[in-house]
Protein backbone atom coordinates (compact mmCIF):
# COMPACT_ATOMS: atom_id res chain seq x y z
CA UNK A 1 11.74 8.99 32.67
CA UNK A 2 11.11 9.55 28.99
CA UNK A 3 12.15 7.00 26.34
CA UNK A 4 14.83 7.59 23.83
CA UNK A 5 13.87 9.34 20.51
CA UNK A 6 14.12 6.64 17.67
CA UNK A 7 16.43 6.40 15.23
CA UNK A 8 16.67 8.51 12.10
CA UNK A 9 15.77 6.84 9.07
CA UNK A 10 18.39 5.91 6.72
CA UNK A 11 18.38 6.07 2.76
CA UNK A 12 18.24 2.38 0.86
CA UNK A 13 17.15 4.09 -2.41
CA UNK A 14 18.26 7.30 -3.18
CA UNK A 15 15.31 9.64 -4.14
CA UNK A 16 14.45 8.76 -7.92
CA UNK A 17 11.20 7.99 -7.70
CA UNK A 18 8.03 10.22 -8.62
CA UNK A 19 5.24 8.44 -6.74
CA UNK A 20 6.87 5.15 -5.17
CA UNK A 21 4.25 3.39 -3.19
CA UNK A 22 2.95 -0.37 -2.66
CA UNK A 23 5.77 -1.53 -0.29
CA UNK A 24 5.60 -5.74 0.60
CA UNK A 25 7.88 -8.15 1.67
CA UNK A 26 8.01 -11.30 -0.81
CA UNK A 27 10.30 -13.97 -0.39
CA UNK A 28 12.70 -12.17 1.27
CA UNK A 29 12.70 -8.69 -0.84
CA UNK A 30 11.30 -5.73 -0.49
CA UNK A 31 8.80 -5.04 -3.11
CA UNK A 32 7.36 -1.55 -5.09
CA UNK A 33 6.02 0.35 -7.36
CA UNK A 34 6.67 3.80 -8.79
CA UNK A 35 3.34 3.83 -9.55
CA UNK A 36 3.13 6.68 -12.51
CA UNK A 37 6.02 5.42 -14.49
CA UNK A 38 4.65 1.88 -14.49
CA UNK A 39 7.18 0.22 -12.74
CA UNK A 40 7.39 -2.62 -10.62
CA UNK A 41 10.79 -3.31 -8.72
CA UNK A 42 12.92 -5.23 -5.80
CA UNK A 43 15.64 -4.55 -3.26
CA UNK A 44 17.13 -7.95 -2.02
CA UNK A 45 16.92 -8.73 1.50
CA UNK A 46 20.80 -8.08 2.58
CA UNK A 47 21.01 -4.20 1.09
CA UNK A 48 21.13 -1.90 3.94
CA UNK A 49 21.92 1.23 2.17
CA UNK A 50 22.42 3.56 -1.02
CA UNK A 51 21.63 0.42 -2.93
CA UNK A 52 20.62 -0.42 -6.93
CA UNK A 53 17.14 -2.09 -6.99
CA UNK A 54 15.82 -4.15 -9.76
CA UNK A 55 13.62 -3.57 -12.28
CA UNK A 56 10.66 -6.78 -12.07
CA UNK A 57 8.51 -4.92 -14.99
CA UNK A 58 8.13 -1.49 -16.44
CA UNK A 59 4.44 -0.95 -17.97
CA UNK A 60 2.91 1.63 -20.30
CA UNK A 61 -0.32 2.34 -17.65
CA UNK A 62 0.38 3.35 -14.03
CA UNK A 63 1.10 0.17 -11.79
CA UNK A 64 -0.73 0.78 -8.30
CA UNK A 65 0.09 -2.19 -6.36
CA UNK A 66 0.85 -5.93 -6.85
CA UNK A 67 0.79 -8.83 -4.87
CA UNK A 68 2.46 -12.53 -5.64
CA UNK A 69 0.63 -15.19 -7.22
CA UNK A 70 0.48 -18.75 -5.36
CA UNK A 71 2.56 -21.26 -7.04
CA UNK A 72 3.29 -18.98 -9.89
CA UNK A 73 6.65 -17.05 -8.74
CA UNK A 74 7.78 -14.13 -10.69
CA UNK A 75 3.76 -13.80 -11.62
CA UNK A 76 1.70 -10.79 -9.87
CA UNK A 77 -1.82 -9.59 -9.98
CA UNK A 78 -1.87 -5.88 -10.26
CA UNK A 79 -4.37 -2.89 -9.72
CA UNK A 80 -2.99 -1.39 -12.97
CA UNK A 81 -4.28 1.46 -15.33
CA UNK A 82 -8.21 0.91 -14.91
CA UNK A 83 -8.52 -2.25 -13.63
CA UNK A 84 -7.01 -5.87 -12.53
CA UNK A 85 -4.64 -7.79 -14.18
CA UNK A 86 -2.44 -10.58 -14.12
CA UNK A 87 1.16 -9.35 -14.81
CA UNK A 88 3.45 -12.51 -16.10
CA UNK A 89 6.64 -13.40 -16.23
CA UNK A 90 7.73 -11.45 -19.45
CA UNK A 91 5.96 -8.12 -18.31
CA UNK A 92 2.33 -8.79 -19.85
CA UNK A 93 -1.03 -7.95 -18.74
CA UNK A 94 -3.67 -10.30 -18.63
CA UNK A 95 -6.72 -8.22 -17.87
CA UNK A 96 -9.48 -10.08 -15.65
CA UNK A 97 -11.71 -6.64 -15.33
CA UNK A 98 -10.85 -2.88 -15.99
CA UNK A 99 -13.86 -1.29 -14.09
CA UNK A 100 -12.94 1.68 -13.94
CA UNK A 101 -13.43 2.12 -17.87
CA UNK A 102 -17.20 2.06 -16.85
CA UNK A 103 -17.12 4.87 -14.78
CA UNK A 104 -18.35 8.64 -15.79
CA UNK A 105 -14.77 10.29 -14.41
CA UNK A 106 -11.44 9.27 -15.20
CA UNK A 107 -9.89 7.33 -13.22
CA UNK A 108 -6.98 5.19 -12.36
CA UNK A 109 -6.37 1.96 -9.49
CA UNK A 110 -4.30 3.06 -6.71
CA UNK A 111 -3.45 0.89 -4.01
CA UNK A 112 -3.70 -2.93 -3.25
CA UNK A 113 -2.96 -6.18 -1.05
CA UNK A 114 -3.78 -9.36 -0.76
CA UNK A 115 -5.62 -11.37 2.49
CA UNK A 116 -5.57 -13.98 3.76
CA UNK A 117 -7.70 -16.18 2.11
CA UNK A 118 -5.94 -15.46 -0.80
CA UNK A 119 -8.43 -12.30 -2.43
CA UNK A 120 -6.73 -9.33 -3.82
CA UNK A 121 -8.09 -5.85 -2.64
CA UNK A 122 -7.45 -2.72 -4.64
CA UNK A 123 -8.85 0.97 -4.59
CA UNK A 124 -9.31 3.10 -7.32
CA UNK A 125 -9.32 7.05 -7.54
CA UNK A 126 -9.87 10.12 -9.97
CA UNK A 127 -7.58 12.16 -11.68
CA UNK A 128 -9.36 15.01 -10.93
CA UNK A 129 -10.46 14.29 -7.63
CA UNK A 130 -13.54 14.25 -7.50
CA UNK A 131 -15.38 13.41 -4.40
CA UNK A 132 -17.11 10.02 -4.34
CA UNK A 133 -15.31 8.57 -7.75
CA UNK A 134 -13.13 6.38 -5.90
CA UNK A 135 -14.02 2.42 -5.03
CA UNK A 136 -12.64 -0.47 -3.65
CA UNK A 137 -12.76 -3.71 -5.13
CA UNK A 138 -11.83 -7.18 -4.13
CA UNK A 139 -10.60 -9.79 -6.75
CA UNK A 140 -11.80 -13.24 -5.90
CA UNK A 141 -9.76 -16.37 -6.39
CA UNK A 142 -12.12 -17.24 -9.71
CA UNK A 143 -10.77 -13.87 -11.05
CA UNK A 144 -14.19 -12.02 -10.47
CA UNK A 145 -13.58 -8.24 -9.54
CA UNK A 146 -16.28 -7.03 -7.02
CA UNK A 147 -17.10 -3.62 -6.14
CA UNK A 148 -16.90 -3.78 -2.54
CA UNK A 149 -17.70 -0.46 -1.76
CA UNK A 150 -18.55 3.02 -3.43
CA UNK A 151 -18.72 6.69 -2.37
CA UNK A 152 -14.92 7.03 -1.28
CA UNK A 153 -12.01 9.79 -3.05
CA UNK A 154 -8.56 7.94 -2.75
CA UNK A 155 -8.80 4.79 -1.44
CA UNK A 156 -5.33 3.56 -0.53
CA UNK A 157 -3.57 0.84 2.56
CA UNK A 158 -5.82 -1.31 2.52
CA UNK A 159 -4.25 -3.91 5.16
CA UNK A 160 -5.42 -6.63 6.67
CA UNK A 161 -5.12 -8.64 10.00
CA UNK A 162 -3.31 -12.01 10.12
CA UNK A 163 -7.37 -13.50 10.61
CA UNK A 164 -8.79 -12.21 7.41
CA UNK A 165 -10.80 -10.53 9.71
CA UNK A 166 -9.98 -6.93 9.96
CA UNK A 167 -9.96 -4.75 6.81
CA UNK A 168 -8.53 -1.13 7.24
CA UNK A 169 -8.55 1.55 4.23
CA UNK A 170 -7.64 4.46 4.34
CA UNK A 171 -9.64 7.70 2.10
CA UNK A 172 -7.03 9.92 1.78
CA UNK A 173 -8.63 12.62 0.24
CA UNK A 174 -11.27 12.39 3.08
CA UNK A 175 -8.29 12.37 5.63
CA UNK A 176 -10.03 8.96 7.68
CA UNK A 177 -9.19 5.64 8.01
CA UNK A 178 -11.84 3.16 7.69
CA UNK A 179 -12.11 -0.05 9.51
CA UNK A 180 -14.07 -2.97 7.95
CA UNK A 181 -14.93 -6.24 9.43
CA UNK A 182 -14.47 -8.83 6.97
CA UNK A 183 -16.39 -12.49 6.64
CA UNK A 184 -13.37 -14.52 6.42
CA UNK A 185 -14.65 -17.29 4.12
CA UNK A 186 -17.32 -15.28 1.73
CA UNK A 187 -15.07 -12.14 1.83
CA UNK A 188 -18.24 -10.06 2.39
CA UNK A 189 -18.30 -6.88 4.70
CA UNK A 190 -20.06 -7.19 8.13
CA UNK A 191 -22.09 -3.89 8.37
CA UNK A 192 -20.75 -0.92 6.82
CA UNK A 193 -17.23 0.99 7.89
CA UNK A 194 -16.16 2.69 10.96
CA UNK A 195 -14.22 5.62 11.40
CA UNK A 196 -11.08 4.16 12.79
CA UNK A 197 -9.06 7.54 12.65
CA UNK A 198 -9.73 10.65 11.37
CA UNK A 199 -6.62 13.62 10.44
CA UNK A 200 -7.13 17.14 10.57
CA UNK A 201 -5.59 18.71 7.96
CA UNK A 202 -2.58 20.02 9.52
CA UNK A 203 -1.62 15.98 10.04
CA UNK A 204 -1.20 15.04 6.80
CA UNK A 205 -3.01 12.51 4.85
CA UNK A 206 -3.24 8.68 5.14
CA UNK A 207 -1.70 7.02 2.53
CA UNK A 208 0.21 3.29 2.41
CA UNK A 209 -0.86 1.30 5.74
CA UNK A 210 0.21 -1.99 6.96
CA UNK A 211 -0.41 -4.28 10.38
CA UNK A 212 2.52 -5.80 12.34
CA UNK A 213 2.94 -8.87 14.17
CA UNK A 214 1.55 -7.22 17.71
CA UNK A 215 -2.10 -6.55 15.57
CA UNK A 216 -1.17 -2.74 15.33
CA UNK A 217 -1.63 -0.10 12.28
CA UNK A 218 1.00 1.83 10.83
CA UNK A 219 -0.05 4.78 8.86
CA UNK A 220 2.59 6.70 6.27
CA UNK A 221 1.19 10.27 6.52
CA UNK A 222 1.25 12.16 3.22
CA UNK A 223 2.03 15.96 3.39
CA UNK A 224 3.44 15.68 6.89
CA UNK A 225 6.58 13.86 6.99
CA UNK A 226 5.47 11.16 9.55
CA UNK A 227 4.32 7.71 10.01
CA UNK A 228 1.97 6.87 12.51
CA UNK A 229 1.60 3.80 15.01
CA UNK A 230 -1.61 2.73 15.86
CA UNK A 231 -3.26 0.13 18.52
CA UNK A 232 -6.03 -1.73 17.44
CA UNK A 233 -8.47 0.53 20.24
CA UNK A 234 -7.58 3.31 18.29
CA UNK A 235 -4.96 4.73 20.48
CA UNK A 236 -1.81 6.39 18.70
CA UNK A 237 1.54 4.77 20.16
CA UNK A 238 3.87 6.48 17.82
CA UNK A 239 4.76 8.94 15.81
CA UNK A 240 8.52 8.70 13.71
CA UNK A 241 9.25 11.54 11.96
CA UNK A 242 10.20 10.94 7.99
CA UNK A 243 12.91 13.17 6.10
CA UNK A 244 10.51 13.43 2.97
CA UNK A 245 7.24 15.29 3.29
CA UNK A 246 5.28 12.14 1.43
CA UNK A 247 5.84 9.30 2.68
CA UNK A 248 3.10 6.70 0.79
CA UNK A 249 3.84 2.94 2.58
CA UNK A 250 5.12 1.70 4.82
CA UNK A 251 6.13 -2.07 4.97
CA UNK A 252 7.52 -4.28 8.16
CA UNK A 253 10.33 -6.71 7.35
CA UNK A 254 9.30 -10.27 9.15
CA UNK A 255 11.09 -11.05 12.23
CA UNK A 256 13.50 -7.97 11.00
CA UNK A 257 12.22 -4.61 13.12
CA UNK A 258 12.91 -2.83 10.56
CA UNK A 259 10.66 -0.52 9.12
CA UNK A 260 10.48 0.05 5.22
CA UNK A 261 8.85 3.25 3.97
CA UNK A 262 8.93 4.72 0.13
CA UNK A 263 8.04 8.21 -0.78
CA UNK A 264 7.30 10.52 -3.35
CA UNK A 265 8.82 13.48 -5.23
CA UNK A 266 5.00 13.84 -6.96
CA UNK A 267 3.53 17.32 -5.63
CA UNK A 268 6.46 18.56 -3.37
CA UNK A 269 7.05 21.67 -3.52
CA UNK A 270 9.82 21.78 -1.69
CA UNK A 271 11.72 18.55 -2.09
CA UNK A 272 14.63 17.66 0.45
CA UNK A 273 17.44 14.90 -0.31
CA UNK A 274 15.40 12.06 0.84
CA UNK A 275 12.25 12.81 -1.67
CA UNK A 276 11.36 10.04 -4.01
CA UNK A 277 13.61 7.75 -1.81
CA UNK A 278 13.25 4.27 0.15
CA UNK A 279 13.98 4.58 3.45
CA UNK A 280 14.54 2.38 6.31
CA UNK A 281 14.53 2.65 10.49
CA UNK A 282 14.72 0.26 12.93
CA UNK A 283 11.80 -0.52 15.24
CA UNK A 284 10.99 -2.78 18.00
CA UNK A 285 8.65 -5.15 16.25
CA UNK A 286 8.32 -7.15 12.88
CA UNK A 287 5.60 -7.55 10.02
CA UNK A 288 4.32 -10.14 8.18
CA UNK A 289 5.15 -11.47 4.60
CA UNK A 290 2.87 -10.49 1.87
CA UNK A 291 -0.32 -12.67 1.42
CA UNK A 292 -0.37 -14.05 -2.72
CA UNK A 293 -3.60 -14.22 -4.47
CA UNK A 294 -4.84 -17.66 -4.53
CA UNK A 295 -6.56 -17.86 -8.16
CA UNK A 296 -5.07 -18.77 -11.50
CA UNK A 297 -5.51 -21.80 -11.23
């Protein structure tokens, strides 16, 4: 007996976007970035379809990711232009670091989330991509911006496990997803990464990642029109198929099954109707609402 194919994904956001990426759930919205164009913007929880998001912020650096700020609504930290800022209510940054202005290549942040304990992670990349430029950084709740780790291309997903405990990031340029294990309290690594998954080329490359309420991966797969289900083992469950050929995250409503997943028009050469778009298909579990960053204070 085989089990039905799932459903096709349906448009929320019709295709606009250049690089859209960074999908959470905050306080019952779905929240993103079009990361080039600076932008940071919402779709309200009751829009199913061919709906008009709002614009949060519009910025005049590249926005990678935000997350919410504890007891601060409608304030964000942000991996933004070359470092980490806070971005307030009337669309200002407060820098706490730009590292990446101490680097030899030129570079920009890329993708972000917070944990748990209330830390914000963010990876940086090259324009150029060159190998090795990329980091990953974690922002403490003092506002202290750590390199965590070094060596990596296109660091993007990172995503966490409802402990804290689990860190996975994806190199994209590298075509692997790394799995870290993560001292809850200090935020330090435990050992160095493991090679949770690895593409080949013909698989596309992982981008946006997040974990749902069962402890398993999901994957957006850049250059092949997919998202990928993973179980914590390492084992791929699923595969959905996605009417763009870049999707970049992928973001579970809470309690919703329903699968959010933005894309990009950036680097397609052969765009279809649903590139640049937010999209949305139903699946049989939920996610988790976005962690805030626990500093400001």
């Amino acid at each position: 007996m085989t089990s039905a194919p799932p459903p096709p994904a349906t448009i929320m956001v019709q295709g606009e976007y250049e690089l859209a990426e960074g999908g959470r759930w905050v306080d019952g919205r779905l929240v993103y970035v079009d990361i080039l164009a600076g932008r940071l913007l919402e779709l309200r929880e009751n829009t199913e379809r061919a709906a008009a998001p709002r614009e949060l912020a519009r910025l005049d650096v590249p926005l990678g990711a935000v997350a919410p700020v504890h007891g601060s609504p409608g304030t964000w930290i942000a991996a933004a232009g070359t470092g980490i800022a806070l971005l307030t209510r009337d669309g200002k940054l407060q820098w706490l670091d730009r590292p990446e202005d101490r680097t030899g290549v030129p570079s920009r942040m890329n993708d972000g989330v917070a944990d748990p304990a209330g830390r914000f992670w963010a990876g940086s990349m090259p324009y150029d991509g060159t190998r090795g430029a990329g980091s990953l950084y974690r922002t403490d709740t003092d506002g202290t911006v750590v390199r965590v780790l070094d060596g990596l291309t296109i660091v993007n997903g990172p995503a966490f496990t409802a402990d804290g405990t689990t860190l996975y990031l994806a190199d994209s340029a590298a075509g692997t997803i790394l799995r870290c294990r993560v001292d809850p309290v200090s935020g330090d690594l435990s050992g160095g990464p493991e090679t949770f998954a690895r593409m080949r080329e013909d698989e596309g490359s992982p981008d946006g990642m997040t974990v749902d309420a069962e402890g398993c991966l999901w994957v957006a797969l850049w250059g092949a029109g997919a998202v990928r289900r993973y179980h914590p083992d390492g084992r791929l469950l699923t595969t959905l198929d996605v009417p763009a050929p870049h999707p970049t995250s992928v973001c579970l409503r809470p309690g919703g099954n329903r699968l959010h997943i933005t894309t990009a028009r950036h680097g397609v050469k052969s765009p279809t109707p649903a590139s640049g778009s937010v999209l949305a298909v139903s699946v049989p579990v939920g996610g988790t609402e976005a962690c805030a960053w626990r500093g400001g204070h």
